[in-house]
N, C-alpha and C. Protein backbone atom coordinates (compact mmCIF):
# COMPACT_ATOMS: atom_id res chain seq x y z
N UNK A 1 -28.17 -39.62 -28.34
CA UNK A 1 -26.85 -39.40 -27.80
C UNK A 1 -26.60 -40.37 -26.64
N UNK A 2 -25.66 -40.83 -26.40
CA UNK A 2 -25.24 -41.82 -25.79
C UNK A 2 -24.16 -40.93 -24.70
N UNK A 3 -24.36 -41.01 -23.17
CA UNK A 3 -23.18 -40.59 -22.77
C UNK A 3 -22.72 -41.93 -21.95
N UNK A 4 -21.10 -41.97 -22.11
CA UNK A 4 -20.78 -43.15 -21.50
C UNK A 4 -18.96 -42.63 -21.05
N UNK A 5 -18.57 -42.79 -19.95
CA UNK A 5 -17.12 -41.96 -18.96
C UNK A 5 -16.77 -40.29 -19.61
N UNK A 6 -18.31 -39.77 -19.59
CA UNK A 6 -17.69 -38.41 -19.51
C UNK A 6 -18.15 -37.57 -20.38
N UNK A 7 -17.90 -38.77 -21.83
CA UNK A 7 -17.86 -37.84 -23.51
C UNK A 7 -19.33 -38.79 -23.73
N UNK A 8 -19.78 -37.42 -24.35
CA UNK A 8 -20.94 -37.45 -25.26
C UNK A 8 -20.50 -38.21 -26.63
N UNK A 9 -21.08 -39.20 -26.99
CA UNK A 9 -21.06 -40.20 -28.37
C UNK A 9 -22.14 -39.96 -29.45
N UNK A 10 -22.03 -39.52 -29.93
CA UNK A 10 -23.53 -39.76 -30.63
C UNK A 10 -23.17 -41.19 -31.78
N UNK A 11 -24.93 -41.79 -31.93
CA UNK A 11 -24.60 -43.31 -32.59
C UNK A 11 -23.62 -43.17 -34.11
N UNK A 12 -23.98 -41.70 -34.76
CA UNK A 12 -23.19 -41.65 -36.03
C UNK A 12 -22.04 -42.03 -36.15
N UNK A 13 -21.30 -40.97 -34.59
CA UNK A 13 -19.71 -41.16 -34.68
C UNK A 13 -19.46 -42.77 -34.20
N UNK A 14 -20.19 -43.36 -33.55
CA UNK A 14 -19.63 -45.05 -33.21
C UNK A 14 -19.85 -45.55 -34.35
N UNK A 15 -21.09 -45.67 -35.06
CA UNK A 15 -21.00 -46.23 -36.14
C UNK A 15 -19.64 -45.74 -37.26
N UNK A 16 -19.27 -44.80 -37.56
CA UNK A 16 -18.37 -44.17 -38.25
C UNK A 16 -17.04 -44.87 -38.00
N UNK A 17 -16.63 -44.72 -36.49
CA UNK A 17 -15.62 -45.61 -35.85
C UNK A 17 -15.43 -47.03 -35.89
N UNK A 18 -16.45 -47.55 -35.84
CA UNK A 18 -16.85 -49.08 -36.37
C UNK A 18 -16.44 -49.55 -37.63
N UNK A 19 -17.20 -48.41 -38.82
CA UNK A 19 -16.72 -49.02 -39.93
C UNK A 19 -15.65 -49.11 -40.44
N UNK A 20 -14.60 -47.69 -39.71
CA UNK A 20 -13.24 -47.30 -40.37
C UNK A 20 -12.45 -48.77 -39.38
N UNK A 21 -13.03 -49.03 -38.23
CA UNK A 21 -12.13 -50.11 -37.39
C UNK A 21 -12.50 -51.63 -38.35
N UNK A 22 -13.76 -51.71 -38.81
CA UNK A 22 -13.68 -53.17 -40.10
C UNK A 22 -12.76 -53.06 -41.12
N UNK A 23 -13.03 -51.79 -41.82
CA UNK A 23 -12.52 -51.76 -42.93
C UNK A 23 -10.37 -51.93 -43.08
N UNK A 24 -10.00 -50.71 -42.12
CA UNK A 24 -8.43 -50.80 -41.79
C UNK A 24 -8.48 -52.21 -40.88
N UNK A 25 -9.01 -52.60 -39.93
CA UNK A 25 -8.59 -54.38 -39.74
C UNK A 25 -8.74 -55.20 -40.67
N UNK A 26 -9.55 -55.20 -41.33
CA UNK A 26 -9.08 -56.19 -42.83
C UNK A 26 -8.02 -56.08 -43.62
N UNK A 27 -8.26 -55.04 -43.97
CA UNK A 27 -7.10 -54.41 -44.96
C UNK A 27 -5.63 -54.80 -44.23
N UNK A 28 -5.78 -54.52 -42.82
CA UNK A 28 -4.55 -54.32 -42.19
C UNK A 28 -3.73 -56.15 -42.32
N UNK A 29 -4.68 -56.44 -41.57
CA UNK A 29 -4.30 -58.24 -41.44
C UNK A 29 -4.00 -58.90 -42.49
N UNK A 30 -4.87 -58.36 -43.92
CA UNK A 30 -4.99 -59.17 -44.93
C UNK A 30 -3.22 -58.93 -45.76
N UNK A 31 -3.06 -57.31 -45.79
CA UNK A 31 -1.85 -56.85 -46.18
C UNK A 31 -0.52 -57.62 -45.11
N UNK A 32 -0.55 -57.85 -44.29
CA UNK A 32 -0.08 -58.19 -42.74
C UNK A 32 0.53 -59.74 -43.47
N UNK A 33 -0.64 -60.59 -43.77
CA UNK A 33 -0.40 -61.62 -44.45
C UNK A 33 0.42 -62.01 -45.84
N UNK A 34 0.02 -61.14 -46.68
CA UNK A 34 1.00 -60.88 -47.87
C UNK A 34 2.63 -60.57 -47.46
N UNK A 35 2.56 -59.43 -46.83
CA UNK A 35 3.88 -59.46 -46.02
C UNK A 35 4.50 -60.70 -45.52
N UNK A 36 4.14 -61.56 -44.99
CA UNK A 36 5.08 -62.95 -44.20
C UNK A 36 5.04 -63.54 -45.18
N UNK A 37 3.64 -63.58 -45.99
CA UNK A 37 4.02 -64.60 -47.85
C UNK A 37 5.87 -64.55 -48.69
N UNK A 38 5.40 -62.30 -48.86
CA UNK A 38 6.47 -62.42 -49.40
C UNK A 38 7.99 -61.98 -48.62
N UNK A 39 8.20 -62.30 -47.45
CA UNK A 39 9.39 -62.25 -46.46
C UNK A 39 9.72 -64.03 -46.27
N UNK A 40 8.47 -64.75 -46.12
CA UNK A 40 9.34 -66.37 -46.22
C UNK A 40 9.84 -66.63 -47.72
N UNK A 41 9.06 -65.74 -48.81
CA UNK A 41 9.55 -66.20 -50.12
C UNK A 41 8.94 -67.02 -50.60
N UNK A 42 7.61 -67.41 -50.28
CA UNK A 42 6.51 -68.27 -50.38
C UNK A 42 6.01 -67.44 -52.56
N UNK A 43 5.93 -66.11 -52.31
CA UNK A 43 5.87 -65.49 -53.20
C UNK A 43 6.85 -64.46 -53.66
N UNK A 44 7.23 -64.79 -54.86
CA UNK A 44 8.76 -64.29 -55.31
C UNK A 44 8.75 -63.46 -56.47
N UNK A 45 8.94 -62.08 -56.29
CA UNK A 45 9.63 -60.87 -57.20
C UNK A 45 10.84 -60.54 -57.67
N UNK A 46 11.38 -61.66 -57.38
CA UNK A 46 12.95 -61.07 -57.94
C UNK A 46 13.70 -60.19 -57.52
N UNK A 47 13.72 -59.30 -58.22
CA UNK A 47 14.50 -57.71 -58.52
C UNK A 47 13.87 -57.09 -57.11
N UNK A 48 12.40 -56.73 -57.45
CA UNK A 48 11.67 -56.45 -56.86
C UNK A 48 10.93 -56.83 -55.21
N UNK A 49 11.76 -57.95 -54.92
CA UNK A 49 11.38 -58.39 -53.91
C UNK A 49 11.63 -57.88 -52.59
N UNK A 50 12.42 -57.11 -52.21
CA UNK A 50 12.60 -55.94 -51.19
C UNK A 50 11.39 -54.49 -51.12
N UNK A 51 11.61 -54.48 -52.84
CA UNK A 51 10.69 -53.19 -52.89
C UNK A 51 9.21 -53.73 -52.59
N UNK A 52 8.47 -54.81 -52.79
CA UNK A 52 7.07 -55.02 -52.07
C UNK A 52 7.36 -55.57 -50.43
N UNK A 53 8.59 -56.42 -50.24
CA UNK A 53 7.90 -55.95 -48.86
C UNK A 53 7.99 -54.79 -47.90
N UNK A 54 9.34 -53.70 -48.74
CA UNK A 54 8.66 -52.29 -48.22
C UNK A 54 7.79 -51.78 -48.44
N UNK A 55 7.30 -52.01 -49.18
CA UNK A 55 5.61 -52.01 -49.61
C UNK A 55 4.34 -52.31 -49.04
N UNK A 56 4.41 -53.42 -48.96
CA UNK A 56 3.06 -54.03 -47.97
C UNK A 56 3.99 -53.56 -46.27
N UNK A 57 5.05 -53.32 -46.02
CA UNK A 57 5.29 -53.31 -44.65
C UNK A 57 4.95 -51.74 -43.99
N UNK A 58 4.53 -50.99 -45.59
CA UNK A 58 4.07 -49.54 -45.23
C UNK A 58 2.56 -49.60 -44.81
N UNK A 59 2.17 -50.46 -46.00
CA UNK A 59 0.49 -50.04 -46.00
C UNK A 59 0.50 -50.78 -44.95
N UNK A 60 0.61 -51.97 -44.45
CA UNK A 60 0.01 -52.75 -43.68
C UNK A 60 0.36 -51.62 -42.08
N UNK A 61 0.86 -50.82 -42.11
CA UNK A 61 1.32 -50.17 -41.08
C UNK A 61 0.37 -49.07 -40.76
N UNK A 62 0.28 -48.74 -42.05
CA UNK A 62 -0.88 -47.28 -42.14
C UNK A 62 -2.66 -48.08 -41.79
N UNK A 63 -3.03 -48.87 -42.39
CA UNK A 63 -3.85 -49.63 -41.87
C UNK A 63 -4.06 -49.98 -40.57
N UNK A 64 -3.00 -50.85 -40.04
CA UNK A 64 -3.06 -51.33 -38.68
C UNK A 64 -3.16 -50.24 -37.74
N UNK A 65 -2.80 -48.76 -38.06
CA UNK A 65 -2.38 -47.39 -37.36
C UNK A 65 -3.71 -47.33 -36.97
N UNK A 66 -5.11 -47.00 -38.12
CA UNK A 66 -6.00 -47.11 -37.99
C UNK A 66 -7.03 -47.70 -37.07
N UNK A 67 -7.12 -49.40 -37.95
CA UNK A 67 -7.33 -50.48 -36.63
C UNK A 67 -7.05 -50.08 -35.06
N UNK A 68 -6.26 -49.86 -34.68
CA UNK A 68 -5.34 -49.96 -33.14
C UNK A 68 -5.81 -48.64 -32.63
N UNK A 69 -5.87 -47.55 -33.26
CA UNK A 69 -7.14 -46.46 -32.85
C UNK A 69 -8.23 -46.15 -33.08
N UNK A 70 -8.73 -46.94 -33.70
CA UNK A 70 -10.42 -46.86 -33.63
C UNK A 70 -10.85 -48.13 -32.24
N UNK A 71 -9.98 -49.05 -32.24
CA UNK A 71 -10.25 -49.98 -31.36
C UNK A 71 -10.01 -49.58 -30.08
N UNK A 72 -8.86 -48.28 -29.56
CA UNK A 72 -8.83 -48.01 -28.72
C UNK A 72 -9.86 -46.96 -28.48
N UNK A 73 -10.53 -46.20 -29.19
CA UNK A 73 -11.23 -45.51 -28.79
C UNK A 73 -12.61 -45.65 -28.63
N UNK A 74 -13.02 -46.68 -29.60
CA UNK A 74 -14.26 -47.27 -29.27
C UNK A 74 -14.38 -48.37 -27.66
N UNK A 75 -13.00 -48.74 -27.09
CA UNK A 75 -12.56 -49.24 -25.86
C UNK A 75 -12.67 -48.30 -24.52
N UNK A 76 -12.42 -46.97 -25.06
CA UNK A 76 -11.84 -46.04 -24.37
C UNK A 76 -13.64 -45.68 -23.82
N UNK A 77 -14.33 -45.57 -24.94
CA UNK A 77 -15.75 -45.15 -24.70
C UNK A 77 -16.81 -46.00 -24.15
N UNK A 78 -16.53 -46.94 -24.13
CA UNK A 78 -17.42 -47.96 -23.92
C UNK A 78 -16.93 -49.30 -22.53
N UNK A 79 -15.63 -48.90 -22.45
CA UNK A 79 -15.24 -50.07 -21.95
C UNK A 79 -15.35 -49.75 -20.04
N UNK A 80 -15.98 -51.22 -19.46
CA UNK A 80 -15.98 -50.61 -17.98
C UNK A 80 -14.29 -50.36 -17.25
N UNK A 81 -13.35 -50.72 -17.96
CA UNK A 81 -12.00 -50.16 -17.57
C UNK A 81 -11.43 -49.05 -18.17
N UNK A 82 -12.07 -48.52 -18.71
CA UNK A 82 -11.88 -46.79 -19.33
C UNK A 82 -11.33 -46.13 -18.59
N UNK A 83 -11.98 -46.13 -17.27
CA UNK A 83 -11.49 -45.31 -16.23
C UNK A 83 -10.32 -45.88 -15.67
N UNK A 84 -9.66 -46.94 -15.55
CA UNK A 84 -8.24 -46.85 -15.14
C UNK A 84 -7.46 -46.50 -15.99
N UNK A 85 -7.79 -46.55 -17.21
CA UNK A 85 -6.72 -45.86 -18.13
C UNK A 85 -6.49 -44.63 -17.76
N UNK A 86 -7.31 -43.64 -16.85
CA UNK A 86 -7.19 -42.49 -16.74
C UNK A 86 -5.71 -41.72 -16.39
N UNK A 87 -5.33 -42.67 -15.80
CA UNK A 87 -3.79 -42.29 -15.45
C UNK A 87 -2.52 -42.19 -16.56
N UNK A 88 -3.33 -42.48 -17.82
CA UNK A 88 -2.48 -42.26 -19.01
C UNK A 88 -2.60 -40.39 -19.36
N UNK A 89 -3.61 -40.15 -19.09
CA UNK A 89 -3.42 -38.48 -19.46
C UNK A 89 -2.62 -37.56 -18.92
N UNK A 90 -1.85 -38.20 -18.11
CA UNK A 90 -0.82 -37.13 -17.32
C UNK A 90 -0.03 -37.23 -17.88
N UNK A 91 0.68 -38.84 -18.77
CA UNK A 91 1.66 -38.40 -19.78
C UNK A 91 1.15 -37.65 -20.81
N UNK A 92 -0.23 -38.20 -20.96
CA UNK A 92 -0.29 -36.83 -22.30
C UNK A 92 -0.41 -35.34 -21.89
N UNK A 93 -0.33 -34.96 -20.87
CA UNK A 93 -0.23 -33.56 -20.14
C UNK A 93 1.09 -33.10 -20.39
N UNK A 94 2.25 -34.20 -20.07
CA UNK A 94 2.83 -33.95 -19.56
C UNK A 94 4.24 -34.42 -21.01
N UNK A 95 3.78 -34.56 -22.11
CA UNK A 95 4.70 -35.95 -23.46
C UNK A 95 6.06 -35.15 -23.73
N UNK A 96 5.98 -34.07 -23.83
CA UNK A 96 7.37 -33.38 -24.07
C UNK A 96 8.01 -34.13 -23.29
N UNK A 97 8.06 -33.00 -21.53
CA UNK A 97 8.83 -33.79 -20.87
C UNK A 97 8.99 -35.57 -20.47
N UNK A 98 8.03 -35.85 -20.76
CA UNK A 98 8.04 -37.81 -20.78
C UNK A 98 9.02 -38.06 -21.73
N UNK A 99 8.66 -37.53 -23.01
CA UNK A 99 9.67 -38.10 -24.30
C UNK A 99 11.16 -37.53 -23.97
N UNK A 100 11.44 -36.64 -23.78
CA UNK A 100 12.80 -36.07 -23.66
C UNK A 100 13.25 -36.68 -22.24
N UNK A 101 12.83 -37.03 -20.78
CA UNK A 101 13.48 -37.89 -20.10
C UNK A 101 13.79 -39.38 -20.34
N UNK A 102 12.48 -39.94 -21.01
CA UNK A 102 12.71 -41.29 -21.56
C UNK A 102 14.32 -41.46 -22.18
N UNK A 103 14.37 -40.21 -23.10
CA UNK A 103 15.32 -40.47 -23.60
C UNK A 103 16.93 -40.08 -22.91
N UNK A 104 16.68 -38.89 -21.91
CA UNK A 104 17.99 -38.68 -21.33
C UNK A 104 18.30 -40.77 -19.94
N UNK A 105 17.46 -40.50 -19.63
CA UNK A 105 17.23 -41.96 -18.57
C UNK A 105 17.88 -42.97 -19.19
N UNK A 106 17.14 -43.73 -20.55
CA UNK A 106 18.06 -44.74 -21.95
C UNK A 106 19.78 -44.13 -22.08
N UNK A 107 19.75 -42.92 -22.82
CA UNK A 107 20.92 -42.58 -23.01
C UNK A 107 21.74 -43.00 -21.88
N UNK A 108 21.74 -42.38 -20.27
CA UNK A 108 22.48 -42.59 -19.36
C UNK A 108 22.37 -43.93 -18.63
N UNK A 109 21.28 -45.04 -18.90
CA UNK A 109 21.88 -46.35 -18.35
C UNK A 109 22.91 -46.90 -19.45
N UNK A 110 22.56 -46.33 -20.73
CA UNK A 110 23.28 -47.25 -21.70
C UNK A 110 24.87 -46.72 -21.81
N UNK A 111 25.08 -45.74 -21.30
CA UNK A 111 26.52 -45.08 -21.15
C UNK A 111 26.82 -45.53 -19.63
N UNK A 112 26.40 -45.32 -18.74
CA UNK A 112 26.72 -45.57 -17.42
C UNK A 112 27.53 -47.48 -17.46
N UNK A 113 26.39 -48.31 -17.92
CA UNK A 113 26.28 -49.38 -17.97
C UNK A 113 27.01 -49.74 -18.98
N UNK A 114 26.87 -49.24 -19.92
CA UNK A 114 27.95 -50.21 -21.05
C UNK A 114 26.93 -50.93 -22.06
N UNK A 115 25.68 -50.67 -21.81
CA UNK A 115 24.44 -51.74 -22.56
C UNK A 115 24.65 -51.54 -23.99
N UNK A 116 25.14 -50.84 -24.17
CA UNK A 116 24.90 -50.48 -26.11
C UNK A 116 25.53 -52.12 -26.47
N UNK A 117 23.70 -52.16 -27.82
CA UNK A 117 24.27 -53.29 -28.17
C UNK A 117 24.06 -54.53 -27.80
N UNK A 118 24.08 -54.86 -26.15
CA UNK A 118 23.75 -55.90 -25.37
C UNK A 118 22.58 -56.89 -25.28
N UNK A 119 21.87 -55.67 -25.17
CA UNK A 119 20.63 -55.94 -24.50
C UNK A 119 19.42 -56.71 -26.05
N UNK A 120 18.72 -57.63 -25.32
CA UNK A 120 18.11 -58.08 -26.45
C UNK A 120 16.83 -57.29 -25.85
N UNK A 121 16.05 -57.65 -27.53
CA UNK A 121 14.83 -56.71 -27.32
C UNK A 121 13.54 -56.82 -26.82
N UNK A 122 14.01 -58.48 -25.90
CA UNK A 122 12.92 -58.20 -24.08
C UNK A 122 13.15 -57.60 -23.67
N UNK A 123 14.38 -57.43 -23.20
CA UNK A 123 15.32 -56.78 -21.92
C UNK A 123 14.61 -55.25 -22.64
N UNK A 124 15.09 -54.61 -23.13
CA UNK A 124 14.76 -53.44 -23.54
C UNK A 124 13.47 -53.09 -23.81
N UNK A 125 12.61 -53.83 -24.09
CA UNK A 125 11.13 -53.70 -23.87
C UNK A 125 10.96 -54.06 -22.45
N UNK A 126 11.35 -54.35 -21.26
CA UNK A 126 10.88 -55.06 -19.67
C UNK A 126 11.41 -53.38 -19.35
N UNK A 127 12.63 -53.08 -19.66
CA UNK A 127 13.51 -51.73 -19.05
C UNK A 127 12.18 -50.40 -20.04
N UNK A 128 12.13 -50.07 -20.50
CA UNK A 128 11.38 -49.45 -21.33
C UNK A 128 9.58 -49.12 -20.41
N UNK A 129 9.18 -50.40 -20.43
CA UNK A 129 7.79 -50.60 -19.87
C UNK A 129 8.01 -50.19 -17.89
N UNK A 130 9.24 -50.33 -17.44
CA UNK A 130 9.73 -49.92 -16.37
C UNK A 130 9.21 -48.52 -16.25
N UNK A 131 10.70 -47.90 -17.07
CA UNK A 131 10.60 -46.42 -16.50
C UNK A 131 9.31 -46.06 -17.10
N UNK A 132 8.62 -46.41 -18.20
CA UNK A 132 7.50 -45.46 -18.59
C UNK A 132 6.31 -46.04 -17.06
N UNK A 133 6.35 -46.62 -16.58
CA UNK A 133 5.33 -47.07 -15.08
C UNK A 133 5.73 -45.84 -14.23
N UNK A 134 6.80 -46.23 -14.10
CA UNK A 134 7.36 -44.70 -12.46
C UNK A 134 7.05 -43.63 -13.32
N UNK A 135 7.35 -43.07 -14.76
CA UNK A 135 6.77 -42.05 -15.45
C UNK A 135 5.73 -41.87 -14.97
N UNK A 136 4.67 -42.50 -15.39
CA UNK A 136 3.43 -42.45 -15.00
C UNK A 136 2.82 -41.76 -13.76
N UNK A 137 3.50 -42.32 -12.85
CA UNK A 137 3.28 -42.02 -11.71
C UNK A 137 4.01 -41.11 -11.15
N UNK A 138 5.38 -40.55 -11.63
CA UNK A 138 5.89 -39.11 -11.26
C UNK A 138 5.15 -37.83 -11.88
N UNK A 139 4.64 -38.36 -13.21
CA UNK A 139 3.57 -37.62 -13.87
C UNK A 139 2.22 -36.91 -13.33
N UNK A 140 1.80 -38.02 -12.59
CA UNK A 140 0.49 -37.50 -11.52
C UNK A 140 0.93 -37.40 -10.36
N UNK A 141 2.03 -37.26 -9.94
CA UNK A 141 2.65 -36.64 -8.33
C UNK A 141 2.86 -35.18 -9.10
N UNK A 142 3.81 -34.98 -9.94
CA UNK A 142 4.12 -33.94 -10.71
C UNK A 142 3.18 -32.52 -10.66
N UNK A 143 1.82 -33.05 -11.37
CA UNK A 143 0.62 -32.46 -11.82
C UNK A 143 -0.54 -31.83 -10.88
N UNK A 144 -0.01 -32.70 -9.89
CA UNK A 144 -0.54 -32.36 -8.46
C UNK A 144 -0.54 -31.37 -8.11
N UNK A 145 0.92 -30.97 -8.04
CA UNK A 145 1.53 -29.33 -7.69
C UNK A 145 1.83 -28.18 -8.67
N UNK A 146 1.86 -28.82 -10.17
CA UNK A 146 2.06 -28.11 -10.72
C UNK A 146 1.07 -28.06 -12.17
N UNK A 147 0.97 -27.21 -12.53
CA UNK A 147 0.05 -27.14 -13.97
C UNK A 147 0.47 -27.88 -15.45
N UNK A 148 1.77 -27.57 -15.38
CA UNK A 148 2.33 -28.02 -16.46
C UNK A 148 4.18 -28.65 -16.23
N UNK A 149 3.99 -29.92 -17.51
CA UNK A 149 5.34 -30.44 -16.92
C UNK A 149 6.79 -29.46 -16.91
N UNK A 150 8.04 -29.61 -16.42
CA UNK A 150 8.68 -28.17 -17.05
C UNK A 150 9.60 -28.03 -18.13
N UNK A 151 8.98 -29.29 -19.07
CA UNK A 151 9.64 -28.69 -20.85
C UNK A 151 8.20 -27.92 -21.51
N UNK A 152 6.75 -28.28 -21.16
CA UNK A 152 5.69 -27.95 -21.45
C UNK A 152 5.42 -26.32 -20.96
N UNK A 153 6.22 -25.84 -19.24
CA UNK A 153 5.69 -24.43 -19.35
C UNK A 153 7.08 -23.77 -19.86
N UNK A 154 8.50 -24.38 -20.09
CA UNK A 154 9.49 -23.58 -21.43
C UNK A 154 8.78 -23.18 -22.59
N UNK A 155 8.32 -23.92 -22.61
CA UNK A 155 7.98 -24.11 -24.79
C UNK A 155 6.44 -22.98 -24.78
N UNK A 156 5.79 -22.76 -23.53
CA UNK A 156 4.77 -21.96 -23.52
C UNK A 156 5.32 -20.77 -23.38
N UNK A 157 6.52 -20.30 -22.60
CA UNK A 157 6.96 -19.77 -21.97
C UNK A 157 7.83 -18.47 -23.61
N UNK A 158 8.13 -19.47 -24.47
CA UNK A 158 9.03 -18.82 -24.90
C UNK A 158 7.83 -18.84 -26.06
N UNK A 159 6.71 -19.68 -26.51
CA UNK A 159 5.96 -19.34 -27.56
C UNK A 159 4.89 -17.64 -27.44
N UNK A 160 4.40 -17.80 -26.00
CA UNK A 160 4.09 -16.67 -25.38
C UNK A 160 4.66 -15.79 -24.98
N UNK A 161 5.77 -15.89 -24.52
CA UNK A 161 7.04 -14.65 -24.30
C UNK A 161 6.63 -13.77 -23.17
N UNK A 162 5.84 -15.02 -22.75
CA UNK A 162 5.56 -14.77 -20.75
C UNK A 162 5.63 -15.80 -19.78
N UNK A 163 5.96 -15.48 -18.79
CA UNK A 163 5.83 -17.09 -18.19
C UNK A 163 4.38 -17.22 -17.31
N UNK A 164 4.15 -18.30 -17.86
CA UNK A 164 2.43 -19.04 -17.12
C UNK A 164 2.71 -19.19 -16.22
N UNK A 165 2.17 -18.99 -15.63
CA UNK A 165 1.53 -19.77 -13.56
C UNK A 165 2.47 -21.62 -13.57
N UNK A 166 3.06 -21.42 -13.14
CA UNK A 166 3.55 -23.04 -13.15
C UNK A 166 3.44 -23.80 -11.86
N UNK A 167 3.35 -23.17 -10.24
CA UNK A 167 2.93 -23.73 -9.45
C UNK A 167 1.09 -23.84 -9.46
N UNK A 168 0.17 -25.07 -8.54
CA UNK A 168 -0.80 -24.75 -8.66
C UNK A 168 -0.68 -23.92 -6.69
N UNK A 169 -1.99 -23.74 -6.42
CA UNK A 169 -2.11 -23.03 -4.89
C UNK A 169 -2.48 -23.99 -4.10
N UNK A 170 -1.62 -25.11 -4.12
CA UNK A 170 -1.65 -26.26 -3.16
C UNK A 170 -0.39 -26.38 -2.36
N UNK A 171 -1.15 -26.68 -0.66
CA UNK A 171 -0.03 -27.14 0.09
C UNK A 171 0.61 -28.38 0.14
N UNK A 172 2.01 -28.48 0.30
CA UNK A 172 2.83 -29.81 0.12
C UNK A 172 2.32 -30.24 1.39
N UNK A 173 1.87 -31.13 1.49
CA UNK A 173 1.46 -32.02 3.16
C UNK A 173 2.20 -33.43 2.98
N UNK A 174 2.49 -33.61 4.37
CA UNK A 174 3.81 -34.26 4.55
C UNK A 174 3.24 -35.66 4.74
């Protein structure tokens, strides 16, 4: 057994992770490639030529899905920057409410502003990678004081049909 930031590994499961991360990166890249073949038209179906590259643009997706998490997790376990990623688990503490402000925040610059439409898709990936940063970090100010985000203790709230503890027993210090 291997322990390395926390979690116990044993060699089976890395090896296991390893092979599924060779096997879906080949597959992924190789399908990846067929795709730009048949989108320049390099290789031509006719009739059919929409329907394969929705085709390869699935698999190569389901593949790469693979790839991109076995790689992160064999990263996640092994890597000496593991631990700054740590500040990603507060959105996952916290994804309801992350996903549902992401989206009220978008909605209201793009109405406030007039952006619908505008914006090319740097701009909207630079604005995007923005608020999800201050996310981040309202996320672990958030979590500080409280247990759960507050679409996370609703949805407990009404699945349990009690309400959880939602402050923790910490003082606000100034």
């Amino acid at each position: 057994m291997l322990k390395k930031n926390s979690y116990i590994v044993s060699n089976k499961t890395v090896l296991f992770f390893k092979k599924i991360q060779l096997i879906s990166g080949a597959a992924g890249f190789t399908l990846t490639i067929i795709l730009a073949i048949l989108k320049l038209e390099i290789l031509k179906y006719g009739l059919y030529q929409q329907a394969a590259i929705h085709l390869f643009t699935s698999l190569s997706g389901i593949f790469l899905c693979f790839f991109y998490l076995t790689t992160l997790l064999l990263f996640l376990q092994f890597s000496p920057y593991a631990s700054m990623l740590g500040l990603f688990k507060y959105s996952g503490t916290m994804a309801l409410t992350t996903y549902l402000s992401q989206t009220l925040i978008c909605l209201w610059m793009v109405r406030v502003f007039g952006l619908y439409g505008t914006l090319t898709l740097t701009e909207s990936t630079v604005i995007c990678l923005i608020i999800y940063t201050l996310q981040l970090f309202l996320n672990k100010w958030w979590l500080y004081y409280f247990y759960y985000g507050p679409c996370e203790w609703l949805w407990r709230s009404f699945t349990y049909r009690s309400f959880p503890p939602l402050r923790r027993n910490r003082k606000a210090s100034a």
